[in-house]
C-alpha atoms as a PDB file:
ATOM      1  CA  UNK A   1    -160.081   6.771  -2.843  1.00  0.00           C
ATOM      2  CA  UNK A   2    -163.715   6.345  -2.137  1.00  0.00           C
ATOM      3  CA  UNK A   3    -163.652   2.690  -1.561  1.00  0.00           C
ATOM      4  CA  UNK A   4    -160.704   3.024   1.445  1.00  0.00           C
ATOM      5  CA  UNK A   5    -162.893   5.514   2.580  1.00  0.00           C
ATOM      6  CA  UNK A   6    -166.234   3.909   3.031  1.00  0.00           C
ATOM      7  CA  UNK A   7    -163.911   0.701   4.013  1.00  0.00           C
ATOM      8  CA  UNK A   8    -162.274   3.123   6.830  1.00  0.00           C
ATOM      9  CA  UNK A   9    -165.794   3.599   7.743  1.00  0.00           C
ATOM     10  CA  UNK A  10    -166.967   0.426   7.499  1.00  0.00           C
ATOM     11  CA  UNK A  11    -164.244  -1.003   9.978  1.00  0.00           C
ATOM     12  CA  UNK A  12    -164.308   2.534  12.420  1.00  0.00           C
ATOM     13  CA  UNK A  13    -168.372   1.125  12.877  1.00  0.00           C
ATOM     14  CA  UNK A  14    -167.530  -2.416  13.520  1.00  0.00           C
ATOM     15  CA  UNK A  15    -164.962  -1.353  15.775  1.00  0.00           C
ATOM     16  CA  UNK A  16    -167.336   0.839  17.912  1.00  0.00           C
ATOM     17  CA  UNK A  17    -169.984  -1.632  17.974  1.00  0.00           C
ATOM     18  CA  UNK A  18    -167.612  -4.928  18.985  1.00  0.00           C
ATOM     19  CA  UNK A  19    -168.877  -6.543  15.641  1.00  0.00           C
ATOM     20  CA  UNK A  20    -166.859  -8.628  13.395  1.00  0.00           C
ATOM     21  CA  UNK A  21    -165.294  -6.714  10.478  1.00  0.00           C
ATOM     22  CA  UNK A  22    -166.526  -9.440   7.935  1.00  0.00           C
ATOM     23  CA  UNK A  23    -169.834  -9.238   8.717  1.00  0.00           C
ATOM     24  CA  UNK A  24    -170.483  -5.351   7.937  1.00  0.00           C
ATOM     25  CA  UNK A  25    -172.109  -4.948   3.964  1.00  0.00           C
ATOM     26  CA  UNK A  26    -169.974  -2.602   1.647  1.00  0.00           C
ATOM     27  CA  UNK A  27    -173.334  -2.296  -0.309  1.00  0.00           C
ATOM     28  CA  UNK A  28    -175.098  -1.186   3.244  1.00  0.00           C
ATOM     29  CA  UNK A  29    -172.285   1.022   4.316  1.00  0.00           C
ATOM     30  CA  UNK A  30    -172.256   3.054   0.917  1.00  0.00           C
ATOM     31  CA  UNK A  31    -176.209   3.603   0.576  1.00  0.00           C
ATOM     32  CA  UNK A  32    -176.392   5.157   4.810  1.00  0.00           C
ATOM     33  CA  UNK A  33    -173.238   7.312   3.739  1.00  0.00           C
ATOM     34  CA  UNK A  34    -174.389   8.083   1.079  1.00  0.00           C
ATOM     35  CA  UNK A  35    -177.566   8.858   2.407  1.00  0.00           C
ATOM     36  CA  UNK A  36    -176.191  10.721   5.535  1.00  0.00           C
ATOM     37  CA  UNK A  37    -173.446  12.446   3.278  1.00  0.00           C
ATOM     38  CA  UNK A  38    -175.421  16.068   2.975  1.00  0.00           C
ATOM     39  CA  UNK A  39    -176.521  16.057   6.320  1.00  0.00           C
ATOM     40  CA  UNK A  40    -173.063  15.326   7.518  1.00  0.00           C
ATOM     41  CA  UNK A  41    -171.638  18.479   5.322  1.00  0.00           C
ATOM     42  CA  UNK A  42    -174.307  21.207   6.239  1.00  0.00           C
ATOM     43  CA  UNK A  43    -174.696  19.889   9.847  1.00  0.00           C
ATOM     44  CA  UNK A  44    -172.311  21.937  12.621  1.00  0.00           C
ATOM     45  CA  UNK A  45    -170.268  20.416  14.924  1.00  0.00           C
ATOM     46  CA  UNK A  46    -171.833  18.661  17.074  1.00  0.00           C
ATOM     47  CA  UNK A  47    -174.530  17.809  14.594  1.00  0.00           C
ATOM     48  CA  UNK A  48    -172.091  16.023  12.796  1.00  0.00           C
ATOM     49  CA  UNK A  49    -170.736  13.862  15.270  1.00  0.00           C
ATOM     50  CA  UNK A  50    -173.641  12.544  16.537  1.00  0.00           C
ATOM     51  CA  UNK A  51    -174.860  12.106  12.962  1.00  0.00           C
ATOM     52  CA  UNK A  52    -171.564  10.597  11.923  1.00  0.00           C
ATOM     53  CA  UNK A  53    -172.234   8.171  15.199  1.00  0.00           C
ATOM     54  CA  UNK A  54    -175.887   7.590  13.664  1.00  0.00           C
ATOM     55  CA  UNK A  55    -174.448   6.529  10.702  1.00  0.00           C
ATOM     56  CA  UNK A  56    -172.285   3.991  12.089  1.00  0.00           C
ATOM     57  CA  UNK A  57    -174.536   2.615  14.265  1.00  0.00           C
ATOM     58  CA  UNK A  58    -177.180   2.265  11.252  1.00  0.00           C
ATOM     59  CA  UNK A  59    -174.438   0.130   9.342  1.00  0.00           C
ATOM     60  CA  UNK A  60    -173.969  -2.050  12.133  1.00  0.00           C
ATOM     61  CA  UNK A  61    -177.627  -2.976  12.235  1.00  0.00           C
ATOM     62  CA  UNK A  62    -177.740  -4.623   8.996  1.00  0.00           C
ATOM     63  CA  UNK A  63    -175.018  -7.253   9.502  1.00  0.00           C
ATOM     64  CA  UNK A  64    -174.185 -10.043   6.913  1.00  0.00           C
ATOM     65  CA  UNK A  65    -175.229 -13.206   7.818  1.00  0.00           C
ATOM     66  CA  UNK A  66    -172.581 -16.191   9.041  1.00  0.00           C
ATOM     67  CA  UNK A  67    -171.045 -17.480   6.022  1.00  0.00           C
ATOM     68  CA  UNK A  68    -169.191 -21.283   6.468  1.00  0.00           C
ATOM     69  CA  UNK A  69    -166.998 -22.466   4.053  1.00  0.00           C
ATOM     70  CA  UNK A  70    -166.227 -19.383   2.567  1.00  0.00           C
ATOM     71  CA  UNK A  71    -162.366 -19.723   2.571  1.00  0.00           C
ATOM     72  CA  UNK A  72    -160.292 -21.575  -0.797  1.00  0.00           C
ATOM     73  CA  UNK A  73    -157.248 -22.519  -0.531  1.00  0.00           C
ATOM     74  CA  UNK A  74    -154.015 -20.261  -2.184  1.00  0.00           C
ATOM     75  CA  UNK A  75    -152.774 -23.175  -4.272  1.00  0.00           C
ATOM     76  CA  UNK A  76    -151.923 -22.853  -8.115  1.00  0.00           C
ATOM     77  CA  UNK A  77    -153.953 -25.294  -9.841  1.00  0.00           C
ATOM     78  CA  UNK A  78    -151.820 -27.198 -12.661  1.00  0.00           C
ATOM     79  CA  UNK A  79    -151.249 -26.258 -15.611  1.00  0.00           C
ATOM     80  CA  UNK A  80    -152.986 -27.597 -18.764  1.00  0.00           C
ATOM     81  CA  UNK A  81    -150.643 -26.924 -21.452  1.00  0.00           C
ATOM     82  CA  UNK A  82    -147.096 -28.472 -22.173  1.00  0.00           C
ATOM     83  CA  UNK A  83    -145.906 -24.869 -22.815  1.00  0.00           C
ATOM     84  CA  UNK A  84    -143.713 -23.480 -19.972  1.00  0.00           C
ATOM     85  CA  UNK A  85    -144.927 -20.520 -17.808  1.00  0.00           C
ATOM     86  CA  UNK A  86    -143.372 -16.977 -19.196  1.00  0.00           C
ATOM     87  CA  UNK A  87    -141.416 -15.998 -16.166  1.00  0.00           C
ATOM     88  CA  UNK A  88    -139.475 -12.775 -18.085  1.00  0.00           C
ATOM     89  CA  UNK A  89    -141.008 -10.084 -19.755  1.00  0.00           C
ATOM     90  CA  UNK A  90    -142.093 -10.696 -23.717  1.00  0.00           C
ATOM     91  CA  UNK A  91    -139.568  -8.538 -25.144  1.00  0.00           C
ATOM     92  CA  UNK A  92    -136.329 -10.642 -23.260  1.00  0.00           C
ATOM     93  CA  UNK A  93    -138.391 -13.710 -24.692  1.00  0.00           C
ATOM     94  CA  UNK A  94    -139.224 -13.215 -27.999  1.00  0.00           C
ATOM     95  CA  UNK A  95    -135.361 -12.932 -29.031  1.00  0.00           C
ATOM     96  CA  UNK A  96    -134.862 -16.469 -27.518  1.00  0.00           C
ATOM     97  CA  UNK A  97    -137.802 -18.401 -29.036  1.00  0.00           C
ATOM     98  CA  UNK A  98    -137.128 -17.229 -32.707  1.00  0.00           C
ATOM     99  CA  UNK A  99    -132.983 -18.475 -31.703  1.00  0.00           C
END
């Protein structure tokens, strides 16, 4: 529950700022909240928004930098072993290997 949180947060300040999703730091992101959490919870309401806006612009400012190359492929590489793949749970299998 925390992580979709501070990942709700990390995309709500990259959305705000016009900033690619990718490049925002989960690392970064979870030290400013966590950082800015008890000021956000004693603060009143208008306190907290404009911390809460603080927050996400201070995330923002410490971007990732451009990573190339950094997709793979979804293929299934092949298999090593002559054994076929288990495709049915153990207990429907065992019966028919000792048969």
């Amino acid at each position: 529950m925390a992580y979709n949180l501070l990942r709700a947060i990390m995309w709500e300040a990259a959305d705000t700022n016009d900033v690619s999703k990718r490049l925002i730091s989960l690392q970064t992101s979870r030290q400013y909240l966590k950082s800015f959490i008890t000021a956000l919870l004693n603060a009143g309401k208008r306190k907290s928004q404009f911390l809460y806006k603080t927050m996400l612009d201070k995330i923002v400012q410490k971007l990732l930098p451009e990573r190339s190359d950094r997709t793979e492929p979804r293929v299934i590489k092949r298999r090593k072993k002559s054994y076929p793949l288990m495709t049915k749970p153990r207990n429907a299998t065992k019966p028919q290997i000792a048969a």
